[in-house]
PDB file of N, CA and C in Angstrom:
ATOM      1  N   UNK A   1      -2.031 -13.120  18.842  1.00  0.00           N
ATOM      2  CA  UNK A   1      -0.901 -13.794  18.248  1.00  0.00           C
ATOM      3  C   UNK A   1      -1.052 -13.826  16.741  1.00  0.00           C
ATOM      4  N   UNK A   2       0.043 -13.341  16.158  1.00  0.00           N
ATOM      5  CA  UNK A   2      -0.052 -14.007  14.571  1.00  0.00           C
ATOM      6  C   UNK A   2       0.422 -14.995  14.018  1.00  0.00           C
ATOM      7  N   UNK A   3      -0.187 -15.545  13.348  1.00  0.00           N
ATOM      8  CA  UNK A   3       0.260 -17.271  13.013  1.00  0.00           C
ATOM      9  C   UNK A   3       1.110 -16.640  11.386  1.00  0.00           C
ATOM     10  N   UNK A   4       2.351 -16.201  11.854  1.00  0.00           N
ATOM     11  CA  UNK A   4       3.315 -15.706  10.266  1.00  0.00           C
ATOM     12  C   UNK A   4       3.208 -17.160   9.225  1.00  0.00           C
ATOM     13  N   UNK A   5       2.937 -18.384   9.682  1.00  0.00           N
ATOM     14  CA  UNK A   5       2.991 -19.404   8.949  1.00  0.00           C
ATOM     15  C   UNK A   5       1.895 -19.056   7.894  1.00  0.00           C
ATOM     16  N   UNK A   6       0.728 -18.458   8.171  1.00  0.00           N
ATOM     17  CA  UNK A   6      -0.732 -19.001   7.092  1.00  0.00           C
ATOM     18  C   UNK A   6      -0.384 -17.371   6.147  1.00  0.00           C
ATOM     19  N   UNK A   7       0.596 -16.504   6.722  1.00  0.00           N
ATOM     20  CA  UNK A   7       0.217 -15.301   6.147  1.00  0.00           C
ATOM     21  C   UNK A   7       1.471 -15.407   4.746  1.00  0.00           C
ATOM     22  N   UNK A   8       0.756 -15.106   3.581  1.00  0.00           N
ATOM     23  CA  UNK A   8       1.781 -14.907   2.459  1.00  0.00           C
ATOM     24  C   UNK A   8       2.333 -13.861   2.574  1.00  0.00           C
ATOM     25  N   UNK A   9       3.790 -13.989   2.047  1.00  0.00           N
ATOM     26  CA  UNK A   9       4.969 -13.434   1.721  1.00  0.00           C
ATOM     27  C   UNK A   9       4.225 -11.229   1.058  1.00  0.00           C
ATOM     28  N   UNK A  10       5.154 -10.677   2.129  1.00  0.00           N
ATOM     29  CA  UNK A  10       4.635  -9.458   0.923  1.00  0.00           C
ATOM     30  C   UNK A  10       5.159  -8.939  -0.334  1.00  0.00           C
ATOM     31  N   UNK A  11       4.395  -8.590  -1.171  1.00  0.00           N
ATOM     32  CA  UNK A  11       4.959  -8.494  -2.314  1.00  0.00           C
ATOM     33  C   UNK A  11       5.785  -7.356  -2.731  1.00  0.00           C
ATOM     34  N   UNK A  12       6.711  -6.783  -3.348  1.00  0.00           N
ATOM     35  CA  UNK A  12       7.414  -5.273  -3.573  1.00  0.00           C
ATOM     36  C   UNK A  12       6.416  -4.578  -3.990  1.00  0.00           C
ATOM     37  N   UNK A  13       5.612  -4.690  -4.271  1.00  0.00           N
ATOM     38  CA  UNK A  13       4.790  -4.197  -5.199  1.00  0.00           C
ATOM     39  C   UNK A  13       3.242  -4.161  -5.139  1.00  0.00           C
ATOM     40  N   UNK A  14       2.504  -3.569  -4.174  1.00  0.00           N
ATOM     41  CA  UNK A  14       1.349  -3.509  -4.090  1.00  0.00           C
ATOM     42  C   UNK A  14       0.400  -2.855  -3.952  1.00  0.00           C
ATOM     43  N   UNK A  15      -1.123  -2.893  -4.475  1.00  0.00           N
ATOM     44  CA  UNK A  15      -2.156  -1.734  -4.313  1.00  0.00           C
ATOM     45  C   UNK A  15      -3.284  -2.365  -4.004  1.00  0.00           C
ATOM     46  N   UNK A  16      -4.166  -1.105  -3.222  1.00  0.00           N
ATOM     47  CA  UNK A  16      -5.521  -1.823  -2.652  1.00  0.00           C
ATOM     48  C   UNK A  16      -6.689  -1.600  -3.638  1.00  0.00           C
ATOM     49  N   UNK A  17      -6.327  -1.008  -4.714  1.00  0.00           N
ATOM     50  CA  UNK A  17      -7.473  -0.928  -5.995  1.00  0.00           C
ATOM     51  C   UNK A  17      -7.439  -2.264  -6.617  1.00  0.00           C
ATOM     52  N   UNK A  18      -8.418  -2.521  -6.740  1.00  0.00           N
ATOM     53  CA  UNK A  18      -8.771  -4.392  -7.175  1.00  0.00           C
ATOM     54  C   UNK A  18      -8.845  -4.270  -8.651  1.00  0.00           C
ATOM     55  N   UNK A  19      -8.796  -2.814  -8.943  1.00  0.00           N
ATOM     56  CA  UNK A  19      -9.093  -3.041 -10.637  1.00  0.00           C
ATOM     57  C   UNK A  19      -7.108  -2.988 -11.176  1.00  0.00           C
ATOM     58  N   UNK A  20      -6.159  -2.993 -10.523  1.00  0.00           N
ATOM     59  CA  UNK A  20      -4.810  -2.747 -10.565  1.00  0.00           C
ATOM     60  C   UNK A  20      -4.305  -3.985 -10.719  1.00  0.00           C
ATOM     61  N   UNK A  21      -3.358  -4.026 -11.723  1.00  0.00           N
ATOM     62  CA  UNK A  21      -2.614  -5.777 -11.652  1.00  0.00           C
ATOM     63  C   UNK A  21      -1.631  -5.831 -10.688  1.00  0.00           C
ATOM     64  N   UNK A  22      -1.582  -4.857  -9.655  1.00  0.00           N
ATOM     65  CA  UNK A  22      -0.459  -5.118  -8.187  1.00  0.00           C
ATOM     66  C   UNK A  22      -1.731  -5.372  -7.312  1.00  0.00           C
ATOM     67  N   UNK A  23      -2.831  -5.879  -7.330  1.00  0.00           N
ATOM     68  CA  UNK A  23      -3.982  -6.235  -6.504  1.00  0.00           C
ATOM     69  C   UNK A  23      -3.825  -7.646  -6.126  1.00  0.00           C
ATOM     70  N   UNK A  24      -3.385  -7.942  -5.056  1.00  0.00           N
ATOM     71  CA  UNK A  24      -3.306  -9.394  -4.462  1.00  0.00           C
ATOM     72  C   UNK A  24      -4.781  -9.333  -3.600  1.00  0.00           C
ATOM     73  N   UNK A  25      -5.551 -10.316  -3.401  1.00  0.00           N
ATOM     74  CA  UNK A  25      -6.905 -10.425  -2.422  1.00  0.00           C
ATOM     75  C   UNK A  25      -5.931 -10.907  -1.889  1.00  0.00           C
ATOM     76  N   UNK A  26      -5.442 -12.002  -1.167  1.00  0.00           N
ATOM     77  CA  UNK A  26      -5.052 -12.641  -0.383  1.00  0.00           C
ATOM     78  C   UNK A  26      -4.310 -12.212   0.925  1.00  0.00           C
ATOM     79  N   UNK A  27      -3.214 -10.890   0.524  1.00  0.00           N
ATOM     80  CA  UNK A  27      -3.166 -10.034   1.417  1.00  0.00           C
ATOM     81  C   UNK A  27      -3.743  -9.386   2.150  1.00  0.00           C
ATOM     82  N   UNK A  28      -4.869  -8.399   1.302  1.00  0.00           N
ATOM     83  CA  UNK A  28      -5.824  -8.205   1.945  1.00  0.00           C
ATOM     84  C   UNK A  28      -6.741  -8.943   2.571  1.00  0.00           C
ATOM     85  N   UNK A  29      -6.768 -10.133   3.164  1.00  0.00           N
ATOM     86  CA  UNK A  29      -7.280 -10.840   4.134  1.00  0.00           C
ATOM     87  C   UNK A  29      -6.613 -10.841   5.731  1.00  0.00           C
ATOM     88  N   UNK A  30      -5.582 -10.062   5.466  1.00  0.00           N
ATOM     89  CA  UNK A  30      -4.605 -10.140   6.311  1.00  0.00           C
ATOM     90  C   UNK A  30      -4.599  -7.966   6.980  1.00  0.00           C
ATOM     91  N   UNK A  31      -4.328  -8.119   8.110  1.00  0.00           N
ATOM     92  CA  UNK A  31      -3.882  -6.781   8.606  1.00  0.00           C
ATOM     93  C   UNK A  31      -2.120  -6.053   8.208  1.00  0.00           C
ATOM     94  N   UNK A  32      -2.112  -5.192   7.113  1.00  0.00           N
ATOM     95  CA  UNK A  32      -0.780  -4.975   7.041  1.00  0.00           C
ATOM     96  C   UNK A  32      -0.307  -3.334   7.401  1.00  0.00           C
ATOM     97  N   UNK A  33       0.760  -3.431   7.735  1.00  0.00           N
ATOM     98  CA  UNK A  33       1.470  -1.582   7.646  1.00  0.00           C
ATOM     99  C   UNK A  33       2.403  -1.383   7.000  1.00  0.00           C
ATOM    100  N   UNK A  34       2.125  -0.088   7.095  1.00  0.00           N
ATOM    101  CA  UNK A  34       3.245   0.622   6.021  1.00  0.00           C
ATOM    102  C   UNK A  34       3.979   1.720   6.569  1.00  0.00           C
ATOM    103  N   UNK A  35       5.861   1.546   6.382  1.00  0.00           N
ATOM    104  CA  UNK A  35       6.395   2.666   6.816  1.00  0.00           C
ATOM    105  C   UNK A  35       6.968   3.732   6.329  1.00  0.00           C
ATOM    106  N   UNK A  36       7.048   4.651   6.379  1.00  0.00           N
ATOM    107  CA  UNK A  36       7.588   5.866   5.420  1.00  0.00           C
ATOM    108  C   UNK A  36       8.142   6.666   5.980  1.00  0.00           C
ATOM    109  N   UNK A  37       9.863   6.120   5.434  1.00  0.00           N
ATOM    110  CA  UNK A  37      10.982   7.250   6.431  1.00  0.00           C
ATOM    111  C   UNK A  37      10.407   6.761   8.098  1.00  0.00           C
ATOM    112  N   UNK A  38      10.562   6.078   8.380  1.00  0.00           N
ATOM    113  CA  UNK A  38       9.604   5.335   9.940  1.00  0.00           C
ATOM    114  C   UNK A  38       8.947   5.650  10.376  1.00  0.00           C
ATOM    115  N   UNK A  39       7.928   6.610   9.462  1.00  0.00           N
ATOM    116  CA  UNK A  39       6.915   7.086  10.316  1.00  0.00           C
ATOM    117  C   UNK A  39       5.698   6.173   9.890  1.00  0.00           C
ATOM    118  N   UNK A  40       4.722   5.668  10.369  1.00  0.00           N
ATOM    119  CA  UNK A  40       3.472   4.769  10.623  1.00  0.00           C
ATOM    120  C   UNK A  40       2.696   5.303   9.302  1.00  0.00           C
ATOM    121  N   UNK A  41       2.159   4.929   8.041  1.00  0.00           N
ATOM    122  CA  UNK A  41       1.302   5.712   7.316  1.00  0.00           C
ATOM    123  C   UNK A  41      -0.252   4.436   7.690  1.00  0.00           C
ATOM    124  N   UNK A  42      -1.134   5.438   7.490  1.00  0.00           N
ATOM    125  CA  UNK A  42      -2.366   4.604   7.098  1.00  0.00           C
ATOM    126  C   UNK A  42      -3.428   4.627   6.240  1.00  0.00           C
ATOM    127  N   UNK A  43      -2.688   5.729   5.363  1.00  0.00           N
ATOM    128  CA  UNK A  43      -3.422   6.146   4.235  1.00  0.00           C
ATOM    129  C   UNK A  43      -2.599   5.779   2.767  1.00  0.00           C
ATOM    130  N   UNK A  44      -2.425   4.416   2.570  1.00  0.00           N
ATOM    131  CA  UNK A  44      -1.708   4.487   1.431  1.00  0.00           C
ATOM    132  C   UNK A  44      -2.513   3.398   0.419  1.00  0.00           C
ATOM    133  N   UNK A  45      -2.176   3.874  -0.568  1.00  0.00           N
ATOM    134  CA  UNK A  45      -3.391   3.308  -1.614  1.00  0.00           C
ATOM    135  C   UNK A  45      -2.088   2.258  -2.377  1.00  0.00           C
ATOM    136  N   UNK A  46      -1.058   2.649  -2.514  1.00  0.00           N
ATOM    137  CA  UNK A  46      -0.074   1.758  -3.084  1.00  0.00           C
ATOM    138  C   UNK A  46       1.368   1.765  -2.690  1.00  0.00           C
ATOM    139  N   UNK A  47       1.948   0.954  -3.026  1.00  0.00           N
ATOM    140  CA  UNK A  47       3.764   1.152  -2.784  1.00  0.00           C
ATOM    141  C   UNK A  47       4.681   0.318  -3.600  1.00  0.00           C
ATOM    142  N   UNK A  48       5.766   0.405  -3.583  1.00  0.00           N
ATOM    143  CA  UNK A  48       6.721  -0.295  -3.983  1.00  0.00           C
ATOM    144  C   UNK A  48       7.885   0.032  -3.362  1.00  0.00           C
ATOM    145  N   UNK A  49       8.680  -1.084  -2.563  1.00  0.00           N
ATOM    146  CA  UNK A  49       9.711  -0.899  -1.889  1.00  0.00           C
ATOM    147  C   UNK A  49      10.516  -0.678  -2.244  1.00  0.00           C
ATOM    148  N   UNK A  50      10.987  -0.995  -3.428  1.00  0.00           N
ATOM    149  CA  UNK A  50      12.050  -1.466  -4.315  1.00  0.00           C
ATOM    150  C   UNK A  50      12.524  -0.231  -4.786  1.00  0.00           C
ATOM    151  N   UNK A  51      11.323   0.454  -5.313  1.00  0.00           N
ATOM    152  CA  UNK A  51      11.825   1.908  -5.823  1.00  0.00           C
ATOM    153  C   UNK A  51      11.824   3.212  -5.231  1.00  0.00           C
ATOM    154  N   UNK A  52      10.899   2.785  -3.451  1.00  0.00           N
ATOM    155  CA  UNK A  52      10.861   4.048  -2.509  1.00  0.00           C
ATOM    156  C   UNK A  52      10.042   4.499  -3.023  1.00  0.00           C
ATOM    157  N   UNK A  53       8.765   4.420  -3.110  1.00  0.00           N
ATOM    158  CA  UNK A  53       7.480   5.318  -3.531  1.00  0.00           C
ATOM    159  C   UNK A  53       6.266   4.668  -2.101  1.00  0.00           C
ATOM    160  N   UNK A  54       5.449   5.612  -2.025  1.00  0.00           N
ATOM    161  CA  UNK A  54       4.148   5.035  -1.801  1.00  0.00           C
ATOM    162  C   UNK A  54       3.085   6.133  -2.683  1.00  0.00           C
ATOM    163  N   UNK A  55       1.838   5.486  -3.053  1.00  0.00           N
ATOM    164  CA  UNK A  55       0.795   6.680  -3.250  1.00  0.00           C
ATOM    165  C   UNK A  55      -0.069   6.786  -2.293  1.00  0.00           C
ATOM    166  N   UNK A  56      -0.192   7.635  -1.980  1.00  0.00           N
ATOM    167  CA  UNK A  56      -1.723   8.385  -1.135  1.00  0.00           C
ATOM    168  C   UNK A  56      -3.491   9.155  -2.387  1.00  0.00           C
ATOM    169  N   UNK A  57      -3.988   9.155  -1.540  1.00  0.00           N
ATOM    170  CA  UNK A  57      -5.170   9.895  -2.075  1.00  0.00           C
ATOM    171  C   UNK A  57      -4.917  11.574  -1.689  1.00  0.00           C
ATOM    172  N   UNK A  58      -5.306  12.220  -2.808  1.00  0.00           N
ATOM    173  CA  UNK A  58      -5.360  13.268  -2.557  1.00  0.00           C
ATOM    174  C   UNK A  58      -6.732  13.968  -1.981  1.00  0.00           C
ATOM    175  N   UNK A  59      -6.832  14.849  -0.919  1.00  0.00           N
ATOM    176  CA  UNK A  59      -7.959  15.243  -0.354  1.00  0.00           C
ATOM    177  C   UNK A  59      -9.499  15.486  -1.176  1.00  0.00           C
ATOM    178  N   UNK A  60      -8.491  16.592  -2.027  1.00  0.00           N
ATOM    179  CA  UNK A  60      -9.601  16.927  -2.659  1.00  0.00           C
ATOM    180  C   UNK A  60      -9.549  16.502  -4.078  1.00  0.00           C
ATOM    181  N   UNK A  61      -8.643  16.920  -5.133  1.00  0.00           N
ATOM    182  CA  UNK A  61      -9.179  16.206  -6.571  1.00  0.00           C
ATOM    183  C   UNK A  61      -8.929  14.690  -6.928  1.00  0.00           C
ATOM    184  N   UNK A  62      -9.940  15.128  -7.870  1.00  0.00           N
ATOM    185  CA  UNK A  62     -10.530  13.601  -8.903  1.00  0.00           C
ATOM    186  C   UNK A  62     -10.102  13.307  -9.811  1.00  0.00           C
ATOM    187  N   UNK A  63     -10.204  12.186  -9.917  1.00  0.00           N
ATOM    188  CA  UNK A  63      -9.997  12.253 -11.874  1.00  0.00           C
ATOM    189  C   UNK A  63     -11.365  12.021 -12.515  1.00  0.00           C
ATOM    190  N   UNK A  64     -11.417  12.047 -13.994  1.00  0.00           N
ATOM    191  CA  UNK A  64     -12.518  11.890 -14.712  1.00  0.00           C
ATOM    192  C   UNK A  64     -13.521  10.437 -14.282  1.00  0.00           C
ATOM    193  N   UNK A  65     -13.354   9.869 -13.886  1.00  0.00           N
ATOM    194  CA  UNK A  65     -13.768   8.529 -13.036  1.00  0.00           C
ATOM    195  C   UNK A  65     -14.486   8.752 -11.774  1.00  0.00           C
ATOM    196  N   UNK A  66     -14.216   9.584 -11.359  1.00  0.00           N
ATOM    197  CA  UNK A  66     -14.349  10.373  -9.790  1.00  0.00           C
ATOM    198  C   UNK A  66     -14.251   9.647  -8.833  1.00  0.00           C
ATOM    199  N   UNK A  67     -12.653   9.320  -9.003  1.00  0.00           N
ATOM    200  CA  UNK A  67     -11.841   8.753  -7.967  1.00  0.00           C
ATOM    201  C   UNK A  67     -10.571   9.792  -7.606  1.00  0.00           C
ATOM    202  N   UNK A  68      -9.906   9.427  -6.502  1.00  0.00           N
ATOM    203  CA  UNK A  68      -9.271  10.641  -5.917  1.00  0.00           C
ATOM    204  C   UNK A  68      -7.733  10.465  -7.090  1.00  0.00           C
ATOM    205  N   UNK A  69      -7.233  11.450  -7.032  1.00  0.00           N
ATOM    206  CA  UNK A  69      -6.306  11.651  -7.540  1.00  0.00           C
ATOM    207  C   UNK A  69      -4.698  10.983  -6.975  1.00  0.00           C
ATOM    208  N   UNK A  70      -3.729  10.046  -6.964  1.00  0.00           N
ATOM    209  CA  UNK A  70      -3.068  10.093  -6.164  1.00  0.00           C
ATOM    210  C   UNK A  70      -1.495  10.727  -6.547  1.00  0.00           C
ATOM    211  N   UNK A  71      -1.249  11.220  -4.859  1.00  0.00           N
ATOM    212  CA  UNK A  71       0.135  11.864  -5.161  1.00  0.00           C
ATOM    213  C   UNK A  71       1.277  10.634  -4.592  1.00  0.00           C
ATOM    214  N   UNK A  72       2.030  10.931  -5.441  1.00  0.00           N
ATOM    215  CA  UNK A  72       3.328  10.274  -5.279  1.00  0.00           C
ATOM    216  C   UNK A  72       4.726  10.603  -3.862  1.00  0.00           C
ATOM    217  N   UNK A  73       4.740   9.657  -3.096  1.00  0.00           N
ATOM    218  CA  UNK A  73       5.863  10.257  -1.868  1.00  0.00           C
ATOM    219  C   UNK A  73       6.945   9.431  -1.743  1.00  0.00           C
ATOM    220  N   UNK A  74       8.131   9.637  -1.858  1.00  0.00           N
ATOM    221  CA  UNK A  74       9.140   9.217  -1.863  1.00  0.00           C
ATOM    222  C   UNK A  74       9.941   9.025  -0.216  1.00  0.00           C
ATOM    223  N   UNK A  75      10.701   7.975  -0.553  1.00  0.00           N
ATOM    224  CA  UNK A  75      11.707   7.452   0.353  1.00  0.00           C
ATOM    225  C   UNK A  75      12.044   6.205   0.915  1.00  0.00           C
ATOM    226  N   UNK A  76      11.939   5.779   2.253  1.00  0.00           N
ATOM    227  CA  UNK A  76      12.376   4.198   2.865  1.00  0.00           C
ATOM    228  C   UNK A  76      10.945   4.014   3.180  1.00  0.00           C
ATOM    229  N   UNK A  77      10.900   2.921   2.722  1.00  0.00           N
ATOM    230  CA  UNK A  77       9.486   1.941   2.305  1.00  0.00           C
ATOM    231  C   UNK A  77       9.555   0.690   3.315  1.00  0.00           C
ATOM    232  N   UNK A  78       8.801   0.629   3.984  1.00  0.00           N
ATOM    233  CA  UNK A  78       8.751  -1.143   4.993  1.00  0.00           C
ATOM    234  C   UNK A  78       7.551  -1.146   4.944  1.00  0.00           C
ATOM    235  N   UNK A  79       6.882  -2.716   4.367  1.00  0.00           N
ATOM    236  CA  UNK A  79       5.856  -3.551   5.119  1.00  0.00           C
ATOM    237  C   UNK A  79       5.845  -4.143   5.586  1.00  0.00           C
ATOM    238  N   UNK A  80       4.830  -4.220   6.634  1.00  0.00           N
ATOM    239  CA  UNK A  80       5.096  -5.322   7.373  1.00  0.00           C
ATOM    240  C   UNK A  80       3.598  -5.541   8.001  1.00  0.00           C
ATOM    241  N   UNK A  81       3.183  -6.987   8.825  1.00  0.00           N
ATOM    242  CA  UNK A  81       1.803  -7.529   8.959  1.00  0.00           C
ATOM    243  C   UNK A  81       1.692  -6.912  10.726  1.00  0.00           C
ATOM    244  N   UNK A  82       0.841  -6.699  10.592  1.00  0.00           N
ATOM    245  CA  UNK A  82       0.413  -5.887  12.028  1.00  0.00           C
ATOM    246  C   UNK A  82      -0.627  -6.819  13.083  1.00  0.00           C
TER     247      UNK A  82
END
């Protein structure tokens, strides 16, 4: 069962890099999903509903940091707590 009462509101706007000012912890205490064009993603590093984006990691390149590179994917955006 999920208790929707203790879980905060999701935000338009969010990423799972903690060094990012769209970094909420509090969410991440929580199990969430993400939909794209309705298909189930589980690889998404960020999103924003508002404007139809999510980012993913790219397989293989880095950036100078040697963190993955991310690509940008467009369309209908839903989160929701799983």
């Amino acid at each position: 069962m999920n208790d929707t009462a203790s879980q905060p509101a999701l935000p338009d706007h969010l990423s799972s890099n903690p060094r990012s000012p769209h970094y909420v912890k509090e969410i991440f205490e929580h199990n969430i999903g993400i939909r794209l064009n309705g298909k189930e993603r589980n690889d998404v590093e960020e999103y924003c509903i508002s404007e139809g984006w999510i980012k993913i990691a790219s397989p293989k390149a880095l950036d100078r940091r040697r963190q993955p590179l991310l690509m940008k994917l467009k369309g209908t955006v839903e989160a929701f707590y799983i």
